[in-house]
PDB file of N, CA and C in Angstrom:
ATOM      1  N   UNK A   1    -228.236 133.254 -50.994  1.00  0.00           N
ATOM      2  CA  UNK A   1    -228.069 131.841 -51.106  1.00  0.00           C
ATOM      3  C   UNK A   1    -229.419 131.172 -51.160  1.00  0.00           C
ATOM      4  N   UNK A   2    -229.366 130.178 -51.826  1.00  0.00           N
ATOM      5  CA  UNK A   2    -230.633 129.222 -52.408  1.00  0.00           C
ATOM      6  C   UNK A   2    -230.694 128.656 -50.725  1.00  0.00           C
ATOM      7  N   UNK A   3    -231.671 128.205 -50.907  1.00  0.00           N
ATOM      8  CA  UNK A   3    -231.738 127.237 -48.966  1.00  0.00           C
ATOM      9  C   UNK A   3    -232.756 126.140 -50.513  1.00  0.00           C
ATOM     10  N   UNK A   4    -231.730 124.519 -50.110  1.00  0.00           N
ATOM     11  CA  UNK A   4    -232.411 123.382 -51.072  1.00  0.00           C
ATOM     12  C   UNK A   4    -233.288 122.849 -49.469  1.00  0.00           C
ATOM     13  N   UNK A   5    -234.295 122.082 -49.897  1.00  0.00           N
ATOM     14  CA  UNK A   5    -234.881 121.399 -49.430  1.00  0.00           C
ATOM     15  C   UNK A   5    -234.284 119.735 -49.150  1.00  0.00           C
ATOM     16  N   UNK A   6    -234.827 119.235 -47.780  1.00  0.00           N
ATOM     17  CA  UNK A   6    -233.992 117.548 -47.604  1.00  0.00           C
ATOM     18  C   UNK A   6    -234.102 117.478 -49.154  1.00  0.00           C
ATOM     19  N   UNK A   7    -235.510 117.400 -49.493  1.00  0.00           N
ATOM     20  CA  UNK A   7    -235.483 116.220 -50.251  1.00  0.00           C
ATOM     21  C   UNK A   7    -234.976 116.651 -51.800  1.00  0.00           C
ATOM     22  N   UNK A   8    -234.786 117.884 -51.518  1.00  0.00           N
ATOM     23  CA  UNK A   8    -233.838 118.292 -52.829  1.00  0.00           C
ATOM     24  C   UNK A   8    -232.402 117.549 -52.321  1.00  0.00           C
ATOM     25  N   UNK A   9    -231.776 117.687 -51.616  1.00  0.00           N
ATOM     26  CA  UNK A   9    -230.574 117.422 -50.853  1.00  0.00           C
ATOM     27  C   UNK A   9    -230.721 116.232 -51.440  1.00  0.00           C
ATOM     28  N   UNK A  10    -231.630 115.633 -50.996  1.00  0.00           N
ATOM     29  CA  UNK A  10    -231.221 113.769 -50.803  1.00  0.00           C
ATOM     30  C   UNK A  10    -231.507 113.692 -52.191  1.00  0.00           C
ATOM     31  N   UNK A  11    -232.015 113.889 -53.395  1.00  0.00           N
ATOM     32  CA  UNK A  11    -232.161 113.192 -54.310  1.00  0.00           C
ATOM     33  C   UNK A  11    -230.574 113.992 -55.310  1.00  0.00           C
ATOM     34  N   UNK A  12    -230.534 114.960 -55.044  1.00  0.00           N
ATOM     35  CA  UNK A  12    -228.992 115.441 -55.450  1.00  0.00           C
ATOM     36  C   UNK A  12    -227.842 114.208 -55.413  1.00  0.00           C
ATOM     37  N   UNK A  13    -227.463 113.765 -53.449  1.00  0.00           N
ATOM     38  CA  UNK A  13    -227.044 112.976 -53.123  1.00  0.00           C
ATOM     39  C   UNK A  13    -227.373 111.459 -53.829  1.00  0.00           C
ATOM     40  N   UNK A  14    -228.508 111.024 -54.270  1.00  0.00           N
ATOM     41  CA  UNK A  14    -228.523 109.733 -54.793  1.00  0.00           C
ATOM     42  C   UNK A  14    -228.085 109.849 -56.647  1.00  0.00           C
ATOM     43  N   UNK A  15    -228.534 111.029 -57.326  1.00  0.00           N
ATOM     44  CA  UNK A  15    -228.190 110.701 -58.067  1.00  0.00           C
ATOM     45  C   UNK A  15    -226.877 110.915 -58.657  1.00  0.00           C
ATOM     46  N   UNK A  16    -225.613 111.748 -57.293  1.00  0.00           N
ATOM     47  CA  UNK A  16    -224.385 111.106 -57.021  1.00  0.00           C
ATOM     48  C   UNK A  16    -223.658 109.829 -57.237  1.00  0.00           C
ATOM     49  N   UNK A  17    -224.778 109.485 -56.342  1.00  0.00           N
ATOM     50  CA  UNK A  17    -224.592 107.495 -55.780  1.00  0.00           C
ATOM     51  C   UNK A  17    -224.695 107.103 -57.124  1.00  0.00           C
ATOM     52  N   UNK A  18    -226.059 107.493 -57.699  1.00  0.00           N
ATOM     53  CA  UNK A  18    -225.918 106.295 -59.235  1.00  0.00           C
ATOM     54  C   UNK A  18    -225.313 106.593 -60.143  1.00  0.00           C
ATOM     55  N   UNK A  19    -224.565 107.830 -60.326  1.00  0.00           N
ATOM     56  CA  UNK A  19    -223.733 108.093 -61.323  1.00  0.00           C
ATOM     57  C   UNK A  19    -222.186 107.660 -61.317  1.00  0.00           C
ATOM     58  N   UNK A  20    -222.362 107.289 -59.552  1.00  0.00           N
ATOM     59  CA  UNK A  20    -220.761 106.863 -59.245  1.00  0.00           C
ATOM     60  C   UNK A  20    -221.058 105.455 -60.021  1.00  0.00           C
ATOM     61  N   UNK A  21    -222.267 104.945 -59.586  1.00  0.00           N
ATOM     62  CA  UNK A  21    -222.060 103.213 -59.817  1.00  0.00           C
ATOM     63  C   UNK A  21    -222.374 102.906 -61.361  1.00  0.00           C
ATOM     64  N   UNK A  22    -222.682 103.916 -61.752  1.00  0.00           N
ATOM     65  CA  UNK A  22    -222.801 103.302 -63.387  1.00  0.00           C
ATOM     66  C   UNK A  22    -221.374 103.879 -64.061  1.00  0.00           C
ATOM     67  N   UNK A  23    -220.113 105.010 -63.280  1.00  0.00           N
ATOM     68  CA  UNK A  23    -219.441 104.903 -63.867  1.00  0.00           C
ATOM     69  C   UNK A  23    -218.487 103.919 -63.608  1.00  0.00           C
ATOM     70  N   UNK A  24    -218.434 103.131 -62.005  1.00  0.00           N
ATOM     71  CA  UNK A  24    -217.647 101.696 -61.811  1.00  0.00           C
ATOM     72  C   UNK A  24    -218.270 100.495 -62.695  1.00  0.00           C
ATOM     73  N   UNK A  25    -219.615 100.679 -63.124  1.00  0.00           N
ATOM     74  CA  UNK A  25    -219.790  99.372 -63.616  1.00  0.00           C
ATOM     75  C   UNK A  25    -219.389  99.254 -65.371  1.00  0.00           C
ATOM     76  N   UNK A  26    -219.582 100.837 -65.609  1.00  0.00           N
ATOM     77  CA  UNK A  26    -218.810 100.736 -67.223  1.00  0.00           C
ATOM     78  C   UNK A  26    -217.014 100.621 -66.744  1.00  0.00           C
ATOM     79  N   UNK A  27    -216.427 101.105 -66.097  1.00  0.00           N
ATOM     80  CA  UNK A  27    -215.301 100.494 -65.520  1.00  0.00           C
ATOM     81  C   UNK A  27    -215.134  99.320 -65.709  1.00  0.00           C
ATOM     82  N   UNK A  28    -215.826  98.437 -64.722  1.00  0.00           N
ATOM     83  CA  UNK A  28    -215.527  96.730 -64.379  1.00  0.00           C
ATOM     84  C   UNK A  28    -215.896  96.443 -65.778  1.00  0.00           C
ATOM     85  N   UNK A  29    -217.307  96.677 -67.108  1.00  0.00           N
ATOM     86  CA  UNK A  29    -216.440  96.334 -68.247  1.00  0.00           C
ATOM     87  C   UNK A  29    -215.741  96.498 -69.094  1.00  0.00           C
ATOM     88  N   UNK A  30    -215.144  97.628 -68.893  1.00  0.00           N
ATOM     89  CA  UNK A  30    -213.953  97.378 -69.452  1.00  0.00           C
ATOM     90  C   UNK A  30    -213.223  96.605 -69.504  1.00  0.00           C
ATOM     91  N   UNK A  31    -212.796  96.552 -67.628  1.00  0.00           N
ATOM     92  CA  UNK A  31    -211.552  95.887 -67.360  1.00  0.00           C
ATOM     93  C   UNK A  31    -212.040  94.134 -67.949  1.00  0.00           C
ATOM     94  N   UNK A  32    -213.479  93.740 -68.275  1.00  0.00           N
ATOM     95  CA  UNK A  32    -213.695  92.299 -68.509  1.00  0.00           C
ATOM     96  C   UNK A  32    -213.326  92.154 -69.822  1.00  0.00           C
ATOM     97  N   UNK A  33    -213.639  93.527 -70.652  1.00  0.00           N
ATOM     98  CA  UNK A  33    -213.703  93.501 -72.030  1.00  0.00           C
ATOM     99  C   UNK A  33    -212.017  93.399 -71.963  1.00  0.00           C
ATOM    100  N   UNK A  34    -211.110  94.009 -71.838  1.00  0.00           N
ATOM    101  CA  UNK A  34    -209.677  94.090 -71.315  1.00  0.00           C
ATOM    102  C   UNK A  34    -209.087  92.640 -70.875  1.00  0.00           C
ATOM    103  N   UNK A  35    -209.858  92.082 -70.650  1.00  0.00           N
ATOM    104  CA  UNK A  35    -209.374  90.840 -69.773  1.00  0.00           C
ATOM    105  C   UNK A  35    -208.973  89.589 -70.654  1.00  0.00           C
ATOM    106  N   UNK A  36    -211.077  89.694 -70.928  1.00  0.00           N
ATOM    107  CA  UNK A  36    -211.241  88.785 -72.418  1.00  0.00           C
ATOM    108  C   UNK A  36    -209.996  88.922 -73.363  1.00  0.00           C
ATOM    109  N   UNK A  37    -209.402  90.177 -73.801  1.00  0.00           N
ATOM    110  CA  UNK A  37    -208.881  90.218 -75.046  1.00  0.00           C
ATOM    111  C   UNK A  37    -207.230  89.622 -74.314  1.00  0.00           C
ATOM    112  N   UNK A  38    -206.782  89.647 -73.559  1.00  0.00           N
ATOM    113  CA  UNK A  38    -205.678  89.197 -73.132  1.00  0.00           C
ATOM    114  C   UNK A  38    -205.837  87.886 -72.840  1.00  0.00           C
ATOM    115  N   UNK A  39    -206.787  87.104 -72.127  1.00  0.00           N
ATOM    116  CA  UNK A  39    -207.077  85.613 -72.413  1.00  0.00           C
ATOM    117  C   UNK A  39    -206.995  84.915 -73.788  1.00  0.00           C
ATOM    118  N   UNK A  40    -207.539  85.857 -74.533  1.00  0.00           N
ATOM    119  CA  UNK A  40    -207.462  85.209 -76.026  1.00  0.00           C
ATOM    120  C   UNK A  40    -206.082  84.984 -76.642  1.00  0.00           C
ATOM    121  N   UNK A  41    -204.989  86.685 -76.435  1.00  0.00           N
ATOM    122  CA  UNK A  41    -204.069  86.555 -77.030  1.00  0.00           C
ATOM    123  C   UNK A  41    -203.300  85.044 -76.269  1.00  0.00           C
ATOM    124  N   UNK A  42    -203.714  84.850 -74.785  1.00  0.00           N
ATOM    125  CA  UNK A  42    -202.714  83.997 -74.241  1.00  0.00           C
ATOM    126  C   UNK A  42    -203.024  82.691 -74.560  1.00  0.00           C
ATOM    127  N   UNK A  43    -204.367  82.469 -75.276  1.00  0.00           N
ATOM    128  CA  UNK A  43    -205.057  80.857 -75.812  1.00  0.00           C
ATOM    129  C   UNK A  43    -204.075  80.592 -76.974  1.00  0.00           C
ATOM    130  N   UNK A  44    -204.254  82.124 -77.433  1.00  0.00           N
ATOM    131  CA  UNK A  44    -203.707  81.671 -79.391  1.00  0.00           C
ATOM    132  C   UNK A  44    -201.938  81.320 -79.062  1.00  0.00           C
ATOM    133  N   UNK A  45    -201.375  82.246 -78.770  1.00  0.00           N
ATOM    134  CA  UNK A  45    -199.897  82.089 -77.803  1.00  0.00           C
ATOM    135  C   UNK A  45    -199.523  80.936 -77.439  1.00  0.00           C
ATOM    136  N   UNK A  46    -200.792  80.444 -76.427  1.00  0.00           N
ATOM    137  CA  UNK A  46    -200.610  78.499 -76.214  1.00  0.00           C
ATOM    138  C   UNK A  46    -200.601  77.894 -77.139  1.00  0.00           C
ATOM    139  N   UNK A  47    -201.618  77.449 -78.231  1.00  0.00           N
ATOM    140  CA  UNK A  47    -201.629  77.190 -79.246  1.00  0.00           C
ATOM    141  C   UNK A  47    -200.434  77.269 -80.220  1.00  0.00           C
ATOM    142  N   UNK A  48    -199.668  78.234 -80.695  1.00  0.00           N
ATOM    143  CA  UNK A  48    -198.628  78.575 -81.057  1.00  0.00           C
ATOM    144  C   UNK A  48    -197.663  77.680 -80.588  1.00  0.00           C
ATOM    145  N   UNK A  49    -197.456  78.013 -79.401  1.00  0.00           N
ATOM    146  CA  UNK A  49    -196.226  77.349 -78.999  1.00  0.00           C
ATOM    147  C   UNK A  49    -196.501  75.743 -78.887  1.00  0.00           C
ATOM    148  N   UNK A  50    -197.694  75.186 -78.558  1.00  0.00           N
ATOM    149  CA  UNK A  50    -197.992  73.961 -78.540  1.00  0.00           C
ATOM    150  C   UNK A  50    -197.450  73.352 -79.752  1.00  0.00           C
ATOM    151  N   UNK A  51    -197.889  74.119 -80.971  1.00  0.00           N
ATOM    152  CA  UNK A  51    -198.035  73.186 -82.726  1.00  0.00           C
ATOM    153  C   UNK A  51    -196.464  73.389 -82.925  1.00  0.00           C
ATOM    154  N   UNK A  52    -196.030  74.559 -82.389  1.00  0.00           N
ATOM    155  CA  UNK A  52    -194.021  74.661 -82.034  1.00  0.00           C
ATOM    156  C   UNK A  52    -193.525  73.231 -81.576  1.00  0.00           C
ATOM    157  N   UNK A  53    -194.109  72.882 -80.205  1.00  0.00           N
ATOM    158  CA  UNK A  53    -193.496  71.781 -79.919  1.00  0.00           C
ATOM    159  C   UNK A  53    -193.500  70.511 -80.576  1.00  0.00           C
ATOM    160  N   UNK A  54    -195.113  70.726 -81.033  1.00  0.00           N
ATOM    161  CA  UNK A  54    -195.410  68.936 -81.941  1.00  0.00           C
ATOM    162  C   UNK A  54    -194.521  68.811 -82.727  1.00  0.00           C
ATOM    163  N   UNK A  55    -193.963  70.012 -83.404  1.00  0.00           N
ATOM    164  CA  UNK A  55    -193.265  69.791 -85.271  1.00  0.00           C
ATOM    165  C   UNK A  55    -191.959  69.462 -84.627  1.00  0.00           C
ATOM    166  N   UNK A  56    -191.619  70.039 -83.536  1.00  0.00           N
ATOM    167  CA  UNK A  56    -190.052  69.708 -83.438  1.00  0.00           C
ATOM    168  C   UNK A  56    -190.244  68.685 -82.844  1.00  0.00           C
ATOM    169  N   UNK A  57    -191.065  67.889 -82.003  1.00  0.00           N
ATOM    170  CA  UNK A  57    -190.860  66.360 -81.172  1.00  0.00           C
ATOM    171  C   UNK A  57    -190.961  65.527 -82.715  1.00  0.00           C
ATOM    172  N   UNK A  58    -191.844  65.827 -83.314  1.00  0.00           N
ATOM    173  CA  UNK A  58    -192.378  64.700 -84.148  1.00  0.00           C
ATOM    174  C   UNK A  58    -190.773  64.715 -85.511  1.00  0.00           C
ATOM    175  N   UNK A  59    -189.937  66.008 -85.492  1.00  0.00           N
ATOM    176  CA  UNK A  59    -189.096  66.510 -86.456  1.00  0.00           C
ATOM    177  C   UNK A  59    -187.678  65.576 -85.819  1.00  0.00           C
ATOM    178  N   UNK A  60    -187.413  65.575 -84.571  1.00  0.00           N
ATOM    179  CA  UNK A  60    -186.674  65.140 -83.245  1.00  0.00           C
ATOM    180  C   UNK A  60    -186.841  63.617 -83.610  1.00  0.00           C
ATOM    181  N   UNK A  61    -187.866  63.194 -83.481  1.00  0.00           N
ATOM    182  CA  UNK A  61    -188.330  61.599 -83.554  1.00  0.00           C
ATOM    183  C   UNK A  61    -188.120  61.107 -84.833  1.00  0.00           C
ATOM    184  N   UNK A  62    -188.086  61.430 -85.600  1.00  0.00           N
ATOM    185  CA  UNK A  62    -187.934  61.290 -87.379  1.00  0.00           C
ATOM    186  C   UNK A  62    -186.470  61.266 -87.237  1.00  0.00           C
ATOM    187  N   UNK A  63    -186.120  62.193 -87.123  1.00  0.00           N
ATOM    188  CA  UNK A  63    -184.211  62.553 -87.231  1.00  0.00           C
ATOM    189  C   UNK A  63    -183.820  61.485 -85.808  1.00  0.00           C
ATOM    190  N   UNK A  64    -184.271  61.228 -85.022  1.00  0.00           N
ATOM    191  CA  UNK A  64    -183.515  59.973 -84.155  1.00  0.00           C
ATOM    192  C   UNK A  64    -183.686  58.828 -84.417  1.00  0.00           C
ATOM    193  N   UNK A  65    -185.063  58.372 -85.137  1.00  0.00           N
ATOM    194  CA  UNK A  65    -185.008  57.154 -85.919  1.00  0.00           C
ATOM    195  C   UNK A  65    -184.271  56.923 -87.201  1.00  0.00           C
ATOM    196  N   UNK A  66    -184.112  57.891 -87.741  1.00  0.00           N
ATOM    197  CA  UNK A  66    -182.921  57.618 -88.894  1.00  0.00           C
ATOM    198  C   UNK A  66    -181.855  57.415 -88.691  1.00  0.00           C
ATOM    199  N   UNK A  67    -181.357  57.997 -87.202  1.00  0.00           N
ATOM    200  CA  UNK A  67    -179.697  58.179 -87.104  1.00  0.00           C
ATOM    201  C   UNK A  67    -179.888  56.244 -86.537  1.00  0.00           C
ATOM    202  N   UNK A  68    -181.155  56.279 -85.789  1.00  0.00           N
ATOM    203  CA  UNK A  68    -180.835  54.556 -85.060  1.00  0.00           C
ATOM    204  C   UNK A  68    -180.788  53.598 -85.937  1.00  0.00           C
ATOM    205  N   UNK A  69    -181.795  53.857 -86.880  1.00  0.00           N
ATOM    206  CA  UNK A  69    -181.772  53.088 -88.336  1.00  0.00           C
ATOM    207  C   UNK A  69    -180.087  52.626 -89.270  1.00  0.00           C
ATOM    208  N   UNK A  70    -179.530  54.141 -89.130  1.00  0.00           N
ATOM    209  CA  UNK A  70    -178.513  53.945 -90.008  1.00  0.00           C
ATOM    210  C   UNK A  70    -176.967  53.387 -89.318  1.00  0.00           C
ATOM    211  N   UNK A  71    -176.883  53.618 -87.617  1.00  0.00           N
ATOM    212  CA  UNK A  71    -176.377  53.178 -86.902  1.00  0.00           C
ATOM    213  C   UNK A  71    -176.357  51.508 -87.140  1.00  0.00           C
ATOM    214  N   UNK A  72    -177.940  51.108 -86.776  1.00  0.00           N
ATOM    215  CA  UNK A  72    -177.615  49.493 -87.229  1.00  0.00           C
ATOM    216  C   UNK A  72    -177.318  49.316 -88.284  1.00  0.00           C
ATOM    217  N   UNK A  73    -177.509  49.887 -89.266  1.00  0.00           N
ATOM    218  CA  UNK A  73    -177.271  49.478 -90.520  1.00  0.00           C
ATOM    219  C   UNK A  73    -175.703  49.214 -90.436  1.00  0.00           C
ATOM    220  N   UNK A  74    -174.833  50.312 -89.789  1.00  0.00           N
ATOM    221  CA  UNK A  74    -173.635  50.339 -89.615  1.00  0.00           C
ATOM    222  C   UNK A  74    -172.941  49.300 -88.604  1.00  0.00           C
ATOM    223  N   UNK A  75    -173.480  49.081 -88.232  1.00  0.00           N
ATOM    224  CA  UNK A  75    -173.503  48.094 -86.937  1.00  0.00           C
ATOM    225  C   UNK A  75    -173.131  46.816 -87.571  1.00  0.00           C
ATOM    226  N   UNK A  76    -174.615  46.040 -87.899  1.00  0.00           N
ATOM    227  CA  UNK A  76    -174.558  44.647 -89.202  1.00  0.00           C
ATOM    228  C   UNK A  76    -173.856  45.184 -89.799  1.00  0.00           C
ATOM    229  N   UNK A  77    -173.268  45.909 -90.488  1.00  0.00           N
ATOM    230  CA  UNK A  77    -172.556  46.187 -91.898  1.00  0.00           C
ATOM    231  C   UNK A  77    -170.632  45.675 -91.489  1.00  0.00           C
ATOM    232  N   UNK A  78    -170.350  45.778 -90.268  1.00  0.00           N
ATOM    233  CA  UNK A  78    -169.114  45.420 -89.854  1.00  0.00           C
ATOM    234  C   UNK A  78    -168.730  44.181 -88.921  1.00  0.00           C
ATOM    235  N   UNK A  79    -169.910  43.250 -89.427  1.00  0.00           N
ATOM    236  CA  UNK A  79    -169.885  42.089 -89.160  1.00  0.00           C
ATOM    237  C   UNK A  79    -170.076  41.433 -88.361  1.00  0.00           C
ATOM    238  N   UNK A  80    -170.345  42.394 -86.941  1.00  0.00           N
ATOM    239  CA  UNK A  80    -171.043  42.095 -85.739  1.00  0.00           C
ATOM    240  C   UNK A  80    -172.390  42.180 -85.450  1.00  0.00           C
ATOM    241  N   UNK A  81    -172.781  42.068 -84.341  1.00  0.00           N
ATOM    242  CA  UNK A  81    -174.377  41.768 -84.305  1.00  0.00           C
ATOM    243  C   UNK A  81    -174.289  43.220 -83.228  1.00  0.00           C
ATOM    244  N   UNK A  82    -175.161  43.487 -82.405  1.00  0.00           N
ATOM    245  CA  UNK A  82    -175.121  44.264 -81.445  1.00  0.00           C
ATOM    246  C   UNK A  82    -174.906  44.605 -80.199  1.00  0.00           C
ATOM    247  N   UNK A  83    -174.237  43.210 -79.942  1.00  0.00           N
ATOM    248  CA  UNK A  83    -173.467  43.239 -78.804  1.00  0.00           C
ATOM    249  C   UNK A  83    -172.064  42.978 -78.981  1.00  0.00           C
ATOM    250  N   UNK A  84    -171.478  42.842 -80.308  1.00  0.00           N
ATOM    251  CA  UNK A  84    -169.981  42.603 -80.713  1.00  0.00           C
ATOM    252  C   UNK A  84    -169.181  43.854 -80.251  1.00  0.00           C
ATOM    253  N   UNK A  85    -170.316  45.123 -79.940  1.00  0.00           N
ATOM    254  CA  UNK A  85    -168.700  46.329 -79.071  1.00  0.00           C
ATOM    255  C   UNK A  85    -169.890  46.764 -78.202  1.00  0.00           C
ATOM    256  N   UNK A  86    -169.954  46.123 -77.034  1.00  0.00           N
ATOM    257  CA  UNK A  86    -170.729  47.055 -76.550  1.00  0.00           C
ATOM    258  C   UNK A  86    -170.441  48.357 -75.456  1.00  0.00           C
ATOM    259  N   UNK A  87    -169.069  48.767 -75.337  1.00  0.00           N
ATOM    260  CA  UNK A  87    -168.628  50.082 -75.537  1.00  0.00           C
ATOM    261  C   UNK A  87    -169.204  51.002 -76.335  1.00  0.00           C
ATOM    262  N   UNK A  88    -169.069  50.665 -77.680  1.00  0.00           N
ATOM    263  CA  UNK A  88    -169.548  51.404 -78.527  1.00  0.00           C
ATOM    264  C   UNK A  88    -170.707  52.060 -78.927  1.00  0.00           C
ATOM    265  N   UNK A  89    -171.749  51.046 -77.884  1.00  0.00           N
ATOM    266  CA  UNK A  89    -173.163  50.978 -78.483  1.00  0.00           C
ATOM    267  C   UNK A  89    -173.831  52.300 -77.216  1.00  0.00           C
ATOM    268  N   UNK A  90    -172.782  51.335 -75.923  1.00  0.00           N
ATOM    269  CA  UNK A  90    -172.726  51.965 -74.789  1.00  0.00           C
ATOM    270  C   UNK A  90    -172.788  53.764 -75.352  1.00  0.00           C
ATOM    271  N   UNK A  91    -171.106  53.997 -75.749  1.00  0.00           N
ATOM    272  CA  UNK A  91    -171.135  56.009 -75.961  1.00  0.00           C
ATOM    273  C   UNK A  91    -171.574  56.276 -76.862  1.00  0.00           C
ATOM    274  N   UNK A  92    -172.304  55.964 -77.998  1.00  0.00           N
ATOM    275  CA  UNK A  92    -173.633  55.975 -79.211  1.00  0.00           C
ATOM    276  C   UNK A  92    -174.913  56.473 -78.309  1.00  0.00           C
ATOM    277  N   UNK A  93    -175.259  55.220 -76.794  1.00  0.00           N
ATOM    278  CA  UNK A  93    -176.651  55.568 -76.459  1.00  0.00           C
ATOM    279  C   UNK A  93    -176.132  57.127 -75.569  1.00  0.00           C
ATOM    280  N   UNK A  94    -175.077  57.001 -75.282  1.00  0.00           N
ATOM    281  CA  UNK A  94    -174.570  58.195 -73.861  1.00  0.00           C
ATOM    282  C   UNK A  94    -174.731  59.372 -74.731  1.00  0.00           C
ATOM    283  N   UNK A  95    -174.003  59.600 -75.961  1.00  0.00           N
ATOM    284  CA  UNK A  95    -174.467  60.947 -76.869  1.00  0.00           C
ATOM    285  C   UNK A  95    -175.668  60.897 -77.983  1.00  0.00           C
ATOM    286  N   UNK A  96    -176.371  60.197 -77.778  1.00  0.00           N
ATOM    287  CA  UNK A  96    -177.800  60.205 -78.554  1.00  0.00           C
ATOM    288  C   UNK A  96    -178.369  61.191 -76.865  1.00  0.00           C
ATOM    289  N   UNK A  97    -178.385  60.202 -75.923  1.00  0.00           N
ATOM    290  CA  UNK A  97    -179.333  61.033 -74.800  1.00  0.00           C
ATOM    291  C   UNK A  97    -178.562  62.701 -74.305  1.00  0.00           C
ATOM    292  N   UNK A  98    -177.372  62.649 -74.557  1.00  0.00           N
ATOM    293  CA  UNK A  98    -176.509  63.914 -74.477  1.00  0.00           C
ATOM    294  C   UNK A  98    -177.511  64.987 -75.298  1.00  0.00           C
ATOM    295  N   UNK A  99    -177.274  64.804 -76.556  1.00  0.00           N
ATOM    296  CA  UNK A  99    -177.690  65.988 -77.862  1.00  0.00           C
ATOM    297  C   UNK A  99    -179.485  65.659 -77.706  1.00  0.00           C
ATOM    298  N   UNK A 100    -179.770  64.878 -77.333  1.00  0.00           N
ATOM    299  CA  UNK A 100    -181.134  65.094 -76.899  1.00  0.00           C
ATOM    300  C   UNK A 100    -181.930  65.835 -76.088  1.00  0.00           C
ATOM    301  N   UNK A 101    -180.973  66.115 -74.812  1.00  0.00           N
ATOM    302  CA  UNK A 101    -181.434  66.713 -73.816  1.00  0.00           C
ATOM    303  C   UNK A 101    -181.163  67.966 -73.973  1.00  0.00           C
ATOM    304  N   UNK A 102    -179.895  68.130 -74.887  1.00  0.00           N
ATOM    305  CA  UNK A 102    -179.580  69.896 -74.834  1.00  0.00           C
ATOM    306  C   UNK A 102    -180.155  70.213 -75.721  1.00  0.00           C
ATOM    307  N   UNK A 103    -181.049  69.652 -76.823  1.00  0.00           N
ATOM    308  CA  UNK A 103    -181.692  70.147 -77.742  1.00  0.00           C
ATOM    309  C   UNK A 103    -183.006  70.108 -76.957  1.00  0.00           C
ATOM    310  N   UNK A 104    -183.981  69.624 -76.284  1.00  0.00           N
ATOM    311  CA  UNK A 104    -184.787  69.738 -75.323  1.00  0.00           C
ATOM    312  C   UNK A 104    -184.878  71.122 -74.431  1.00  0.00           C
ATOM    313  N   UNK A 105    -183.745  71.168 -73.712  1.00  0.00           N
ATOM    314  CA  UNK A 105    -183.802  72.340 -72.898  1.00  0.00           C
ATOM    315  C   UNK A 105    -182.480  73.405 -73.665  1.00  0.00           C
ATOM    316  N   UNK A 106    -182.873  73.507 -74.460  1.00  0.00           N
ATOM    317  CA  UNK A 106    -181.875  74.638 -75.260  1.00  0.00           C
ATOM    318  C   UNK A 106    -182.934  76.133 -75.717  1.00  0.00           C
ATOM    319  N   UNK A 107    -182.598  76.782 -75.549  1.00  0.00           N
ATOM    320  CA  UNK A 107    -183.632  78.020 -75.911  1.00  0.00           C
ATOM    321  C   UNK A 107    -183.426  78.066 -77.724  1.00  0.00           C
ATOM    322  N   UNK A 108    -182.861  77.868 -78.517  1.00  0.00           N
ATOM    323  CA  UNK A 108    -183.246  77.833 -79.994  1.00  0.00           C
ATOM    324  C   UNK A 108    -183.216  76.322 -80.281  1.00  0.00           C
ATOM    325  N   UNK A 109    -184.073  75.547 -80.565  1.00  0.00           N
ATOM    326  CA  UNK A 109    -184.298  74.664 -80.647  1.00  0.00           C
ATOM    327  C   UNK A 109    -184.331  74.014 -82.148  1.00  0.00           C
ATOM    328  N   UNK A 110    -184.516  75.010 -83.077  1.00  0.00           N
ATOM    329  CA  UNK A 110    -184.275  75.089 -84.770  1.00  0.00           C
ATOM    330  C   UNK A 110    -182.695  74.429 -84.758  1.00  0.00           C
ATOM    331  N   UNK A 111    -182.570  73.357 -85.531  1.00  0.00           N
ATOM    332  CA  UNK A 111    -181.299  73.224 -86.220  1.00  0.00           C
ATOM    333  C   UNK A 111    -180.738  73.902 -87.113  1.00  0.00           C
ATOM    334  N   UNK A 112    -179.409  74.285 -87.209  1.00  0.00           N
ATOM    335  CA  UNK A 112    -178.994  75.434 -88.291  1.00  0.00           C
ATOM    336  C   UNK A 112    -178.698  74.690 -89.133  1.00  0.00           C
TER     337      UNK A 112
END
């Protein structure tokens, strides 16, 4: 058997130590390089779903001003003003906010 010297010993032992820590620190980047790339997919993802929501609020808002548009139109058109049924105007506003809300919190949100 070899007999090492301390200071063979100890420099054996350190360059242990630095081989452990340079293989945790290519580790930790990975896991940053790893990290980064999942932050990104989850920016673009936000994004996505954000320009999702604009087209359908702004698609939503278009299609509810037409129906309110053509409502009055229908409204004046039968000789009353807008308080001549206001029952009517009443379950008009009750299922405008009805089909609003379930189209809001509805999971397919596309009209067929």
């Amino acid at each position: 058997m070899e007999k090492r010297t301390p200071d063979a010993a100890i420099a054996e032992a350190m360059n242990r130590v630095l081989a452990a820590e340079r293989e945790a620190a290519e580790a930790i980047a990975a896991a940053n390089r790893s990290a980064e790339s999942v932050i990104e997919s989850a920016r673009l993802r936000r994004r996505r779903i954000l320009d999702t929501a604009r087209r359908r609020a702004t698609r939503l808002h278009v299609q509810g001003q037409s129906r309110l548009e053509q409502t009055l139109r229908d409204l004046e058109g039968h000789g009353g003003g807008p308080t001549s049924d206001i029952d009517t105007l009443r379950g008009l506003a009750r299922d405008a906010i009805q089909n609003l809300a379930r189209r809001l919190t509805s999971v397919d949100h596309e009209p067929h």
